[in-house]
N, C-alpha and C. Protein backbone atom coordinates (compact mmCIF):
# COMPACT_ATOMS: atom_id res chain seq x y z
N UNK A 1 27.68 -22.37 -68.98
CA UNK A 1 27.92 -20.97 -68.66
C UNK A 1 26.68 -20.39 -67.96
N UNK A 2 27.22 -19.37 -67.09
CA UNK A 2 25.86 -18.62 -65.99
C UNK A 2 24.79 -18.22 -66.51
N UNK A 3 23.93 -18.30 -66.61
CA UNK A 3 22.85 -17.02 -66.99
C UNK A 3 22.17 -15.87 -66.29
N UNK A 4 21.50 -14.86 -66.92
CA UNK A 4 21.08 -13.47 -65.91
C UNK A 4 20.36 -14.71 -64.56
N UNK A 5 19.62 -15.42 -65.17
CA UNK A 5 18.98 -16.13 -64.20
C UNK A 5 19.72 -16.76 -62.64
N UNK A 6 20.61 -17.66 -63.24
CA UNK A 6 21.51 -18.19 -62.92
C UNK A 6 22.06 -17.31 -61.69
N UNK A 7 22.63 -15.67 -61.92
CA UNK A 7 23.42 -15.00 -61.41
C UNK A 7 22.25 -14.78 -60.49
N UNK A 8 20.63 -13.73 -60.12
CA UNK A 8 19.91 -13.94 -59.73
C UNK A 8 19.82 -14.93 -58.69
N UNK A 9 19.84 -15.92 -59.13
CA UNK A 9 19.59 -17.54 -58.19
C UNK A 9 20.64 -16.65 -57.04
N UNK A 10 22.14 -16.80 -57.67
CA UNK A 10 23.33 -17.35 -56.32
C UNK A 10 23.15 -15.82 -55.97
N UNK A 11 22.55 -14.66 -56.05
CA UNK A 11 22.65 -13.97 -55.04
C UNK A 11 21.60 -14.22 -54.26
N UNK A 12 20.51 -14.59 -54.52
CA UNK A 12 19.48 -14.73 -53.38
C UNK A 12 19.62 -15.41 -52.84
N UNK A 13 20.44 -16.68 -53.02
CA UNK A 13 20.88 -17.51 -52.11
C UNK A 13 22.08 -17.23 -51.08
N UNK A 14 23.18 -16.21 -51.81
CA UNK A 14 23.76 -15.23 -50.29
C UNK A 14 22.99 -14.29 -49.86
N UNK A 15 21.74 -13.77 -49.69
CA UNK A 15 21.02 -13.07 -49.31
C UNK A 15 20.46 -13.97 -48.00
N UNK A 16 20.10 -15.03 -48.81
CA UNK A 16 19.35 -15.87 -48.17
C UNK A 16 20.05 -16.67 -46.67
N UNK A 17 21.26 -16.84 -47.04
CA UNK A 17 22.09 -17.53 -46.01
C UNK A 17 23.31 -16.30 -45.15
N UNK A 18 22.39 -15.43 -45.62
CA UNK A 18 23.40 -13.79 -44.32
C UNK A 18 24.65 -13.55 -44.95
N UNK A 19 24.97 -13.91 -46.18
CA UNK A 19 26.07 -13.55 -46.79
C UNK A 19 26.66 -12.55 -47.04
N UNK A 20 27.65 -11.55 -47.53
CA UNK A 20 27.70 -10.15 -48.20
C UNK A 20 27.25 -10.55 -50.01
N UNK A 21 26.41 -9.67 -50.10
CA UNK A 21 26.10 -9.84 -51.93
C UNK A 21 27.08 -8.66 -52.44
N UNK A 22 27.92 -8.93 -53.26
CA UNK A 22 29.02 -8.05 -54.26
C UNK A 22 29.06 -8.45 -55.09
N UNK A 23 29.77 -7.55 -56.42
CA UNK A 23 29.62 -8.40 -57.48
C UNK A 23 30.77 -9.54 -57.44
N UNK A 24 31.58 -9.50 -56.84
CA UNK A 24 33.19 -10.30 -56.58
C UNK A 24 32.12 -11.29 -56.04
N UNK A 25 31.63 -11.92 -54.99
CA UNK A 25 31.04 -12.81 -54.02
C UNK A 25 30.08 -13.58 -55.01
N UNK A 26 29.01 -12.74 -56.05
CA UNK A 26 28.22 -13.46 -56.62
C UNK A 26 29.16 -13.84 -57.80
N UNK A 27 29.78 -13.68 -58.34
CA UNK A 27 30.47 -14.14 -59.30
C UNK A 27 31.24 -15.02 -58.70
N UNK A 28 31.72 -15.22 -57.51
CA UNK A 28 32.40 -16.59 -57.71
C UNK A 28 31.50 -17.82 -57.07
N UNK A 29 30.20 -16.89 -56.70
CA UNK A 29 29.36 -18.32 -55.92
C UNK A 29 28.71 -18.88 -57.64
N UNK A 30 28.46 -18.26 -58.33
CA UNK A 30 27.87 -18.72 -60.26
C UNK A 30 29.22 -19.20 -61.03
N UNK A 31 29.93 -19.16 -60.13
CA UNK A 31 31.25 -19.36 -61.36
C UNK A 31 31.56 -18.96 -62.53
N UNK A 32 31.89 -17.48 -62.12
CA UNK A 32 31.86 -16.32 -63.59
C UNK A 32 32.96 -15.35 -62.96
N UNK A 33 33.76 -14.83 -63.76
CA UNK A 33 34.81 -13.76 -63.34
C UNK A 33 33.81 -12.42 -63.34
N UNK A 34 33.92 -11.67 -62.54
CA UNK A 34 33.35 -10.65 -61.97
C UNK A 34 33.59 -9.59 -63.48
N UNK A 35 33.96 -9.30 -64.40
CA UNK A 35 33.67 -8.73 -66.00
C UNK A 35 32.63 -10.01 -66.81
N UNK A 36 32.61 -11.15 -66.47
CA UNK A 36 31.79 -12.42 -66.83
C UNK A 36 29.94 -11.76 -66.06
N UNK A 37 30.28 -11.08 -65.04
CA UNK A 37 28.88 -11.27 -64.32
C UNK A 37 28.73 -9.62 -64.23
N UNK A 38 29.25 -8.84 -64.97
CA UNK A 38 29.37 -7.40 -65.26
C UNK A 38 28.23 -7.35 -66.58
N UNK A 39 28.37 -8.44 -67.59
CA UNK A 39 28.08 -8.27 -68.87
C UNK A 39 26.38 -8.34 -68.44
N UNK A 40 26.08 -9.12 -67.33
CA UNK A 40 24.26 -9.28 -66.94
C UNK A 40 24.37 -8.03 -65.91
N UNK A 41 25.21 -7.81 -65.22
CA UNK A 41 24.77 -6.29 -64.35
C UNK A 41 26.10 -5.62 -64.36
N UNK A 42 26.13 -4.45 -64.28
CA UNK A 42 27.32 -3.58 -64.68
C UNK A 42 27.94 -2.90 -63.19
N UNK A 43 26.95 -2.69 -62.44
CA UNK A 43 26.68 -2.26 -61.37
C UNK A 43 26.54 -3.24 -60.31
N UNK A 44 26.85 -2.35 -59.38
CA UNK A 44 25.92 -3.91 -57.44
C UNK A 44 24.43 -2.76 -57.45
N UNK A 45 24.23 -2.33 -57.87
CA UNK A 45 23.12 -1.37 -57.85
C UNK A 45 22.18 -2.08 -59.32
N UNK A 46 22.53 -1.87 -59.80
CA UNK A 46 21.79 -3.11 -61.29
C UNK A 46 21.31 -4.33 -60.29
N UNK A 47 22.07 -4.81 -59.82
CA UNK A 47 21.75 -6.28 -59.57
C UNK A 47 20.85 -6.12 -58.31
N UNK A 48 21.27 -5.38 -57.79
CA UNK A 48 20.28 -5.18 -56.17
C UNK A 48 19.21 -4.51 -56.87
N UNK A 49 19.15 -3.63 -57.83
CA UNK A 49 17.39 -3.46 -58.51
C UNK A 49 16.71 -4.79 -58.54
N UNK A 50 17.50 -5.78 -59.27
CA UNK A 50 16.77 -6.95 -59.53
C UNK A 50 16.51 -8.02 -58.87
N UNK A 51 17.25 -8.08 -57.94
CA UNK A 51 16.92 -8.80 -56.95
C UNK A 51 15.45 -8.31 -56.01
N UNK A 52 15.47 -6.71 -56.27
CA UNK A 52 14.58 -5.97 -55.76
C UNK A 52 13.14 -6.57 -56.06
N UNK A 53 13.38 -6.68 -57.93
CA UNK A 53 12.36 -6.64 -58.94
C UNK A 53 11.98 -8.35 -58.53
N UNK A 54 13.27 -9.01 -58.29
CA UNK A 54 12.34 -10.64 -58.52
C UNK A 54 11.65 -10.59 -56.95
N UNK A 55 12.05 -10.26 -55.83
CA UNK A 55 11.20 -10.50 -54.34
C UNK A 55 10.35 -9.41 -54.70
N UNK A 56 9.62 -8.69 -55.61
CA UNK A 56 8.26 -7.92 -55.91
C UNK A 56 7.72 -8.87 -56.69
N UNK A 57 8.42 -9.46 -57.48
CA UNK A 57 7.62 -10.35 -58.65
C UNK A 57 7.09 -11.77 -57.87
N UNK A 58 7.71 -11.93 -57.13
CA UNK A 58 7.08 -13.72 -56.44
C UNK A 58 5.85 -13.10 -55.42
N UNK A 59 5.86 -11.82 -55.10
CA UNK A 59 4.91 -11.14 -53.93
C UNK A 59 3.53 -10.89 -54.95
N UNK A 60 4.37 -10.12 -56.19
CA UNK A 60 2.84 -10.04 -56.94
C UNK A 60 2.40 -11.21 -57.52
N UNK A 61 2.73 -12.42 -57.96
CA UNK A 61 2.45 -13.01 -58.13
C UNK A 61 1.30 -13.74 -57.37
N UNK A 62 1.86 -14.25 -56.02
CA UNK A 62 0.62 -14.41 -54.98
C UNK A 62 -0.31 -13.66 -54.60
N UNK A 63 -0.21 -12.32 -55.27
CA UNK A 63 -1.14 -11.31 -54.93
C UNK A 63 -2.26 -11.04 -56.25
N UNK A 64 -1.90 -11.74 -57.45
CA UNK A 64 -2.42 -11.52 -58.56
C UNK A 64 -3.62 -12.49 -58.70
N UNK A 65 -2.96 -13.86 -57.75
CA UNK A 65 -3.94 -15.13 -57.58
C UNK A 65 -4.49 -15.16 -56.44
N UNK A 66 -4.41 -14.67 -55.67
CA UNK A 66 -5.19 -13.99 -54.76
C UNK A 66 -6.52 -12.97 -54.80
N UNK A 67 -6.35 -11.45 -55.98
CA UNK A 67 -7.05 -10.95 -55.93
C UNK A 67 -7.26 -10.49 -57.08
N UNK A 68 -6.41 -11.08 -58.28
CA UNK A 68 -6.64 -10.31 -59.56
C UNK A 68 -5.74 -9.22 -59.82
N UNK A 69 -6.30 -8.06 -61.07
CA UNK A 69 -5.08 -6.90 -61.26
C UNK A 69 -5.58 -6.22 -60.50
N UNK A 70 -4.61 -5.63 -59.99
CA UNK A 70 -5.17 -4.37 -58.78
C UNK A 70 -5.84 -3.45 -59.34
N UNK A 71 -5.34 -2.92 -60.44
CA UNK A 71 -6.46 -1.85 -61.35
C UNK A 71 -8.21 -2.41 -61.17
N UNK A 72 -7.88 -3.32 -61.08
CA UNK A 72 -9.64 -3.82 -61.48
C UNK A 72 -10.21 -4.53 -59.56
N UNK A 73 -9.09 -4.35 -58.56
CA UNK A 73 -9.24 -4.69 -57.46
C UNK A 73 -9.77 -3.40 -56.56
N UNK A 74 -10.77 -2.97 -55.51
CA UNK A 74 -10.85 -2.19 -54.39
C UNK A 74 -9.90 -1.80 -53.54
N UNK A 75 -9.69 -1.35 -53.05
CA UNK A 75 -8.79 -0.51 -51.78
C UNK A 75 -8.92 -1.68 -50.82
N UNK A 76 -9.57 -2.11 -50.56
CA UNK A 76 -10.38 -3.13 -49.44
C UNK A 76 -9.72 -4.54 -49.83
N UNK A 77 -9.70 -5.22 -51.34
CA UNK A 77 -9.54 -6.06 -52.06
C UNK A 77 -8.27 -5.93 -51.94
N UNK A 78 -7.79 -4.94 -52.04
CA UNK A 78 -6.33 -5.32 -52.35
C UNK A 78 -5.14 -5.33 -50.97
N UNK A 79 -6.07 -4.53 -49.93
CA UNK A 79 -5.26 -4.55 -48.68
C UNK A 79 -5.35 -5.82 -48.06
N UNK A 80 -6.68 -6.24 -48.12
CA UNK A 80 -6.72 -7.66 -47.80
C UNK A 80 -6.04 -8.56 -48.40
N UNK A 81 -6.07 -8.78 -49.56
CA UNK A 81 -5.00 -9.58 -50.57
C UNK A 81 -3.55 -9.52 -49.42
N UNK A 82 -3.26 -8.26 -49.42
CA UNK A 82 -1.88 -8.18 -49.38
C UNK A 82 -1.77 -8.77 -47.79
N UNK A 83 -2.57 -8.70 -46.81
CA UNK A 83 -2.75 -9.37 -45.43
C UNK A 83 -2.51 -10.63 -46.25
N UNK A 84 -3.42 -11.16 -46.57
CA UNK A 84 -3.85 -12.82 -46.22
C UNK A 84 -2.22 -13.66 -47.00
N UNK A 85 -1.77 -12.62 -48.23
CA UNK A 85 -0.32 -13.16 -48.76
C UNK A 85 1.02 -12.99 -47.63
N UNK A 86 0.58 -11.86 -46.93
CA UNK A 86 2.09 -12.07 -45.84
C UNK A 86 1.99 -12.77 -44.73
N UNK A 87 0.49 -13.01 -44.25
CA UNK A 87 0.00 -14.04 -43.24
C UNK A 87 0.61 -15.52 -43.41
N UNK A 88 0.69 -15.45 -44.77
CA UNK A 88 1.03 -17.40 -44.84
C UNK A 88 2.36 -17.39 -45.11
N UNK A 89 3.46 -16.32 -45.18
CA UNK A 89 4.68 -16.78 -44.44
C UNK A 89 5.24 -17.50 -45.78
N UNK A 90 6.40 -17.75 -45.51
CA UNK A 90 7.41 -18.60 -46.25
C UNK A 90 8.13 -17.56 -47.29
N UNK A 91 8.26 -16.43 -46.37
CA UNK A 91 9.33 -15.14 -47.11
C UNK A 91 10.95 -15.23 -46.45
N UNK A 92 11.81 -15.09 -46.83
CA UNK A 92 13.24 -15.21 -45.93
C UNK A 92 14.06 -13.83 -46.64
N UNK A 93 15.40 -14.40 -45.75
CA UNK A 93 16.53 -13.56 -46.19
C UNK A 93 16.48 -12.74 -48.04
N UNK A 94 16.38 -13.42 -48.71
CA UNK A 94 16.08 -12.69 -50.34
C UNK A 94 15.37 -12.34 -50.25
N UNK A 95 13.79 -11.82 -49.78
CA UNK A 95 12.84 -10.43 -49.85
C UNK A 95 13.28 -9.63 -49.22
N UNK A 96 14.79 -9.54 -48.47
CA UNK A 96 15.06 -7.92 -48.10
C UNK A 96 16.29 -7.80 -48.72
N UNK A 97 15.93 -7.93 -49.84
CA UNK A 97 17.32 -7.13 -50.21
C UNK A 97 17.03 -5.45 -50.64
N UNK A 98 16.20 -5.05 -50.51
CA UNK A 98 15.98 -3.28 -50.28
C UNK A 98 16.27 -2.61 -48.92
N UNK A 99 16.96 -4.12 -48.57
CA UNK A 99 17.75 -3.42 -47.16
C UNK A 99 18.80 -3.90 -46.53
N UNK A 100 19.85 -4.65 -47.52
CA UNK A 100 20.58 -5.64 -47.57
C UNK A 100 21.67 -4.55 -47.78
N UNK A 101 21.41 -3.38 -48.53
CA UNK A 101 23.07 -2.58 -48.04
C UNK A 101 22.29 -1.16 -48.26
N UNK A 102 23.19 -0.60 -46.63
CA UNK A 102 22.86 0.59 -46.35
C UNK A 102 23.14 1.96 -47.47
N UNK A 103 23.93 1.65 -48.28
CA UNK A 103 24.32 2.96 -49.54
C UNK A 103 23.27 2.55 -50.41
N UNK A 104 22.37 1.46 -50.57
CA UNK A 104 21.78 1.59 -51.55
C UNK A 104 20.14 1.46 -51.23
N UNK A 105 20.29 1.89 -49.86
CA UNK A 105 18.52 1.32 -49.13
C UNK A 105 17.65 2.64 -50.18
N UNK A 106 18.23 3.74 -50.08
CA UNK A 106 17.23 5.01 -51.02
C UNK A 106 16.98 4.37 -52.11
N UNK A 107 17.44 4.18 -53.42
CA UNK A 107 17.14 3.67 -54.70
C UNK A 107 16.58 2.28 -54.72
N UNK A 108 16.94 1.12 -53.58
CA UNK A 108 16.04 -0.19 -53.07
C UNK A 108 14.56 0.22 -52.77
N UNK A 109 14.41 0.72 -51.88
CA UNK A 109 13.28 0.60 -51.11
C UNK A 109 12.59 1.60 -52.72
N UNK A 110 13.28 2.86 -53.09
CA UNK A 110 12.12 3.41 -53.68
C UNK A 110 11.38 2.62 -55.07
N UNK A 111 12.64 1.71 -55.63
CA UNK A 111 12.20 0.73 -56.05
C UNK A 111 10.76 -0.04 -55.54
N UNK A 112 11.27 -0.55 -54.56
CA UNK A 112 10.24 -1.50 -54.01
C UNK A 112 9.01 -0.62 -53.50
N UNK A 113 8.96 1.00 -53.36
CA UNK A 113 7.57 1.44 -53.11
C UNK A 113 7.16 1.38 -54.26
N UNK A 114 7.61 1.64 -55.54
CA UNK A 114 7.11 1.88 -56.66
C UNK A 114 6.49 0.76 -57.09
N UNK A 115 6.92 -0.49 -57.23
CA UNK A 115 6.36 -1.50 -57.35
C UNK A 115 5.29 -1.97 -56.90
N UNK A 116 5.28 -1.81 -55.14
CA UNK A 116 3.93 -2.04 -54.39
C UNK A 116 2.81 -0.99 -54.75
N UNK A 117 3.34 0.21 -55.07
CA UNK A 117 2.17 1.37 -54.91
C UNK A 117 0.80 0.67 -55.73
N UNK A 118 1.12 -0.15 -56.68
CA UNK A 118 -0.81 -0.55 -57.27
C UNK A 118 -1.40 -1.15 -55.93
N UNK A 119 -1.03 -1.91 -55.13
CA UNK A 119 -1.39 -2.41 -54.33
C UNK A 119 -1.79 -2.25 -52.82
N UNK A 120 -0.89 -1.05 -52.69
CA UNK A 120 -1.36 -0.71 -51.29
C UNK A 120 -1.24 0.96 -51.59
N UNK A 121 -1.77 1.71 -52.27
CA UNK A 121 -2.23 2.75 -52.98
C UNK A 121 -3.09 2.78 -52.32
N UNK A 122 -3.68 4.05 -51.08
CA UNK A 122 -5.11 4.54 -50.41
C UNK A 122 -5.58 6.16 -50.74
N UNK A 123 -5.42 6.67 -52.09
CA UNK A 123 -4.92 7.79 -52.56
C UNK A 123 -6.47 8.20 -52.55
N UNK A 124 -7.15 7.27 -53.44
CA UNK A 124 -8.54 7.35 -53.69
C UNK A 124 -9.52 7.49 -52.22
N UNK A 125 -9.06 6.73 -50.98
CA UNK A 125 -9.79 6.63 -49.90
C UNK A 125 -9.77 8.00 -49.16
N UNK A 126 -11.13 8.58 -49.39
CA UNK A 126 -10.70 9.49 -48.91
C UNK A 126 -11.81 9.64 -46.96
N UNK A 127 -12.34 8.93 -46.89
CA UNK A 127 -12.60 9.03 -45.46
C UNK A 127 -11.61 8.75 -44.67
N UNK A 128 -10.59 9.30 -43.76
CA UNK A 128 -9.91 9.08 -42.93
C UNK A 128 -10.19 7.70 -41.98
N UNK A 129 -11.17 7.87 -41.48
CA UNK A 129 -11.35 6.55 -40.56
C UNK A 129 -10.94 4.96 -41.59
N UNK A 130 -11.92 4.57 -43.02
CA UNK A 130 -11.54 3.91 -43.53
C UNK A 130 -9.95 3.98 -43.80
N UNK A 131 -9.38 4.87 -43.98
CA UNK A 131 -8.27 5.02 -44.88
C UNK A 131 -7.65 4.65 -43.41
N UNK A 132 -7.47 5.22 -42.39
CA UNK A 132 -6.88 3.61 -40.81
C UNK A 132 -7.07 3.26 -41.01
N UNK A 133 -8.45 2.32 -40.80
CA UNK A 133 -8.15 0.93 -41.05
C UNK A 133 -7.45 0.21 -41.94
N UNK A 134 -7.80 0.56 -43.12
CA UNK A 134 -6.67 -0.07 -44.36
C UNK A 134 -4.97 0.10 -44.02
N UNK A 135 -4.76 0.89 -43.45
CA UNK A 135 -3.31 1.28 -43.11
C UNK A 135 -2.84 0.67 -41.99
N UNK A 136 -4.14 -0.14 -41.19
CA UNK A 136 -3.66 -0.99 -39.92
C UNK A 136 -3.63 -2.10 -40.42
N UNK A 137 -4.36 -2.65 -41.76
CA UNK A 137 -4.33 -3.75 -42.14
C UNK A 137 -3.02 -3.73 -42.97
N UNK A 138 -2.24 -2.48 -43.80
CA UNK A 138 -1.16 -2.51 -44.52
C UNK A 138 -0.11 -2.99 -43.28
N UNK A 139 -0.01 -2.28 -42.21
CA UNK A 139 0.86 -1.82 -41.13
C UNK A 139 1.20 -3.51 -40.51
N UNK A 140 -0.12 -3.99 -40.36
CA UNK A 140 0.16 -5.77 -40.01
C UNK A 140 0.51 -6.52 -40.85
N UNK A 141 0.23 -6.25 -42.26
CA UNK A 141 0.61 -7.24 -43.33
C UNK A 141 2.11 -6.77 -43.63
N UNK A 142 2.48 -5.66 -43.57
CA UNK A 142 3.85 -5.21 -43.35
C UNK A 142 4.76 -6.26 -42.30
N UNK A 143 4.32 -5.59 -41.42
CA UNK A 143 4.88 -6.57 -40.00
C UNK A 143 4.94 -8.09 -40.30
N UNK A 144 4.44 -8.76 -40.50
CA UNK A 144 4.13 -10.13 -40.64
C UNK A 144 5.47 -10.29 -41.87
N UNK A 145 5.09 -10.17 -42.90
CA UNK A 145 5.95 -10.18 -44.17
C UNK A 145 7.35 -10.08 -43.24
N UNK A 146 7.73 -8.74 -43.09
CA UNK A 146 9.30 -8.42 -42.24
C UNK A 146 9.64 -9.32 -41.57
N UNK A 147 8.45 -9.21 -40.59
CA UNK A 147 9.05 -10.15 -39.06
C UNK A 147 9.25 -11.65 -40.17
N UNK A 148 8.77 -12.48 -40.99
CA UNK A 148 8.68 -13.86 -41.66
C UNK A 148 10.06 -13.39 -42.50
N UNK A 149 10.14 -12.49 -42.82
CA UNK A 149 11.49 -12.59 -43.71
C UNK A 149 13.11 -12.01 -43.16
N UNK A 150 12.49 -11.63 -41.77
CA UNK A 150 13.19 -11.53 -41.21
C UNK A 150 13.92 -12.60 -40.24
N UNK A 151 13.09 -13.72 -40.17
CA UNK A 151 13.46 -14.48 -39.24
C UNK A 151 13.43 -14.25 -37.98
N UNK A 152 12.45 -13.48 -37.44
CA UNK A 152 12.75 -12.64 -36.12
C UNK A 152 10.94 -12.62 -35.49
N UNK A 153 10.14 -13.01 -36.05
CA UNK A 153 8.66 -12.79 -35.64
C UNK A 153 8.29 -13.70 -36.64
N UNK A 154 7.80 -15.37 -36.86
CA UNK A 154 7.34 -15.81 -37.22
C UNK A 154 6.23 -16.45 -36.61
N UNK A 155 4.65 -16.41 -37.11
CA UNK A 155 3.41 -16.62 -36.87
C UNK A 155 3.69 -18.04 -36.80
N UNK A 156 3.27 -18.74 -35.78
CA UNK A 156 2.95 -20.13 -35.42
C UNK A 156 1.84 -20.95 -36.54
N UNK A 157 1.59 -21.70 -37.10
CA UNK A 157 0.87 -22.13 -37.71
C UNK A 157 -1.05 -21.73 -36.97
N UNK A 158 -1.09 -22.16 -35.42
CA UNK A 158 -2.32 -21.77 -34.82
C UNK A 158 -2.50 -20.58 -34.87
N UNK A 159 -1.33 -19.73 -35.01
CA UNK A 159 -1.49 -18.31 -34.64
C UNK A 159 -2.50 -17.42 -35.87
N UNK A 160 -2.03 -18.18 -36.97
CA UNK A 160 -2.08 -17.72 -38.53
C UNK A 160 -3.67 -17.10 -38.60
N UNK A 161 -4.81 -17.96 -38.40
CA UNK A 161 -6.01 -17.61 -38.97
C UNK A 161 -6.60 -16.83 -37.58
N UNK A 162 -6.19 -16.64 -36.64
CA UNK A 162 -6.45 -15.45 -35.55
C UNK A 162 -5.96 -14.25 -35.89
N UNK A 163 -4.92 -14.12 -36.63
CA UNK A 163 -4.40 -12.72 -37.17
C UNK A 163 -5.37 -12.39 -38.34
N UNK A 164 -5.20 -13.27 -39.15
CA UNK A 164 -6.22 -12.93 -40.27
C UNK A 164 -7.66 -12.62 -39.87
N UNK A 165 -8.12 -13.36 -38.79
CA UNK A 165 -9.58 -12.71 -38.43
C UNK A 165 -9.40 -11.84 -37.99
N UNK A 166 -8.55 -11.02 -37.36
CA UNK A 166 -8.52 -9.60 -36.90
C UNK A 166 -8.38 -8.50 -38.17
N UNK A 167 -8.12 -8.90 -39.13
CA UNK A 167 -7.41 -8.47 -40.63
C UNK A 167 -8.95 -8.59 -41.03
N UNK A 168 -9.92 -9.03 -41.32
CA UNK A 168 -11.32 -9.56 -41.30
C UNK A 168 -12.19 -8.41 -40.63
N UNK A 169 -12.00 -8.36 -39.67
CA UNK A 169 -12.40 -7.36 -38.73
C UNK A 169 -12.27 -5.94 -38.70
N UNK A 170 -11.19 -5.98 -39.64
CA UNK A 170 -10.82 -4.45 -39.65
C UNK A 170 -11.23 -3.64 -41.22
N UNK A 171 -11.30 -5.19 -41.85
CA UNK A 171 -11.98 -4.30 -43.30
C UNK A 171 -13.61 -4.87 -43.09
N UNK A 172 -14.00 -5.08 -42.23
CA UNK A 172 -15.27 -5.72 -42.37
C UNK A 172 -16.45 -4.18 -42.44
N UNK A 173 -17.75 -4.58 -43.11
CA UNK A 173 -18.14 -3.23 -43.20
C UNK A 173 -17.60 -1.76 -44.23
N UNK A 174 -16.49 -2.07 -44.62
CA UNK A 174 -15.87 -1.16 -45.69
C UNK A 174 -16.08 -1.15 -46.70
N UNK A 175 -16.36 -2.23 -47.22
CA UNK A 175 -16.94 -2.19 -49.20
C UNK A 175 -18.45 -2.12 -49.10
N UNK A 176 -18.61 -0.96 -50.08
CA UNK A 176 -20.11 -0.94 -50.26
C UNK A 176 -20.94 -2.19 -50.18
């Protein structure tokens, strides 16, 4: 029998392969009657939270071994973190599901700001000039991530550590 996990898996995997995610579609790709796959999400809004929650959780994860807890990380530390994790790519179709259906992009995405905010939080920065740069380094590590999970702008392997030295360049000089 399926588990929450289980159910999880086969939607990111129609996420992943351009599918429609419903609860009818994921329940018959897990092999569960759609009241079977009701009892782990009640809602397509439940389940698109969590799908939300696991493509934040594999992001913080690389971002935790990367730079530590963000509480205890810099403005600088943590924008960079978040560059050098979307630089290396290997994000697809399941990290957008906060934009995988248009009725539910408001409660997705605000999900997914809420989640990122420890991390790309510039609340504290208060010199403007620094606080660009960090926002050009958010703005590219943005881009990169999308365009890689989008399938639509993926960094060449040569390309990779030329972006990041520009990412280098732009927080360079910023931490005391």
């Amino acid at each position: 029998m399926a588990n929450r996990a289980d159910v999880l898996a086969a939607a990111q995997e129609l996420l992943a392969t351009d599918q429609v995610v419903s609860l009818d579609s994921v329940a018959r790709a897990v092999g569960l009657t759609k009241p079977g796959l009701m009892h782990y999400f009640a809602t397509k809004q439940d389940l698109m939270l969590a799908l939300v929650d696991a493509s934040v959780d594999a992001l913080e994860t690389q971002l935790v071994a990367e730079v530590g807890d963000p509480a205890e990380a810099s403005a600088v530390q943590r924008m960079r973190a978040y560059a050098v994790v979307s630089l290396r790519g290997g994000f697809g179709g399941a990290d957008l599901a906060m934009l995988a259906d248009a009725r539910l992009r408001g409660p997705l995405t605000e999900r997914w700001v809420q989640r990122m905010h420890p991390w790309v939080d510039l609340h504290d920065i208060t010199d403007p000039a620094v606080r660009g740069r960090l926002t050009a380094v958010r703005m590219l590590a943005d881009g990169a991530w999308l365009g890689d999970a989008g399938d639509y702008l993926t960094l060449t392997p040569d390309e990779r550590p030329h972006v990041l030295a520009a990412v280098t360049e732009l927080v360079e000089g910023l931490e005391p």
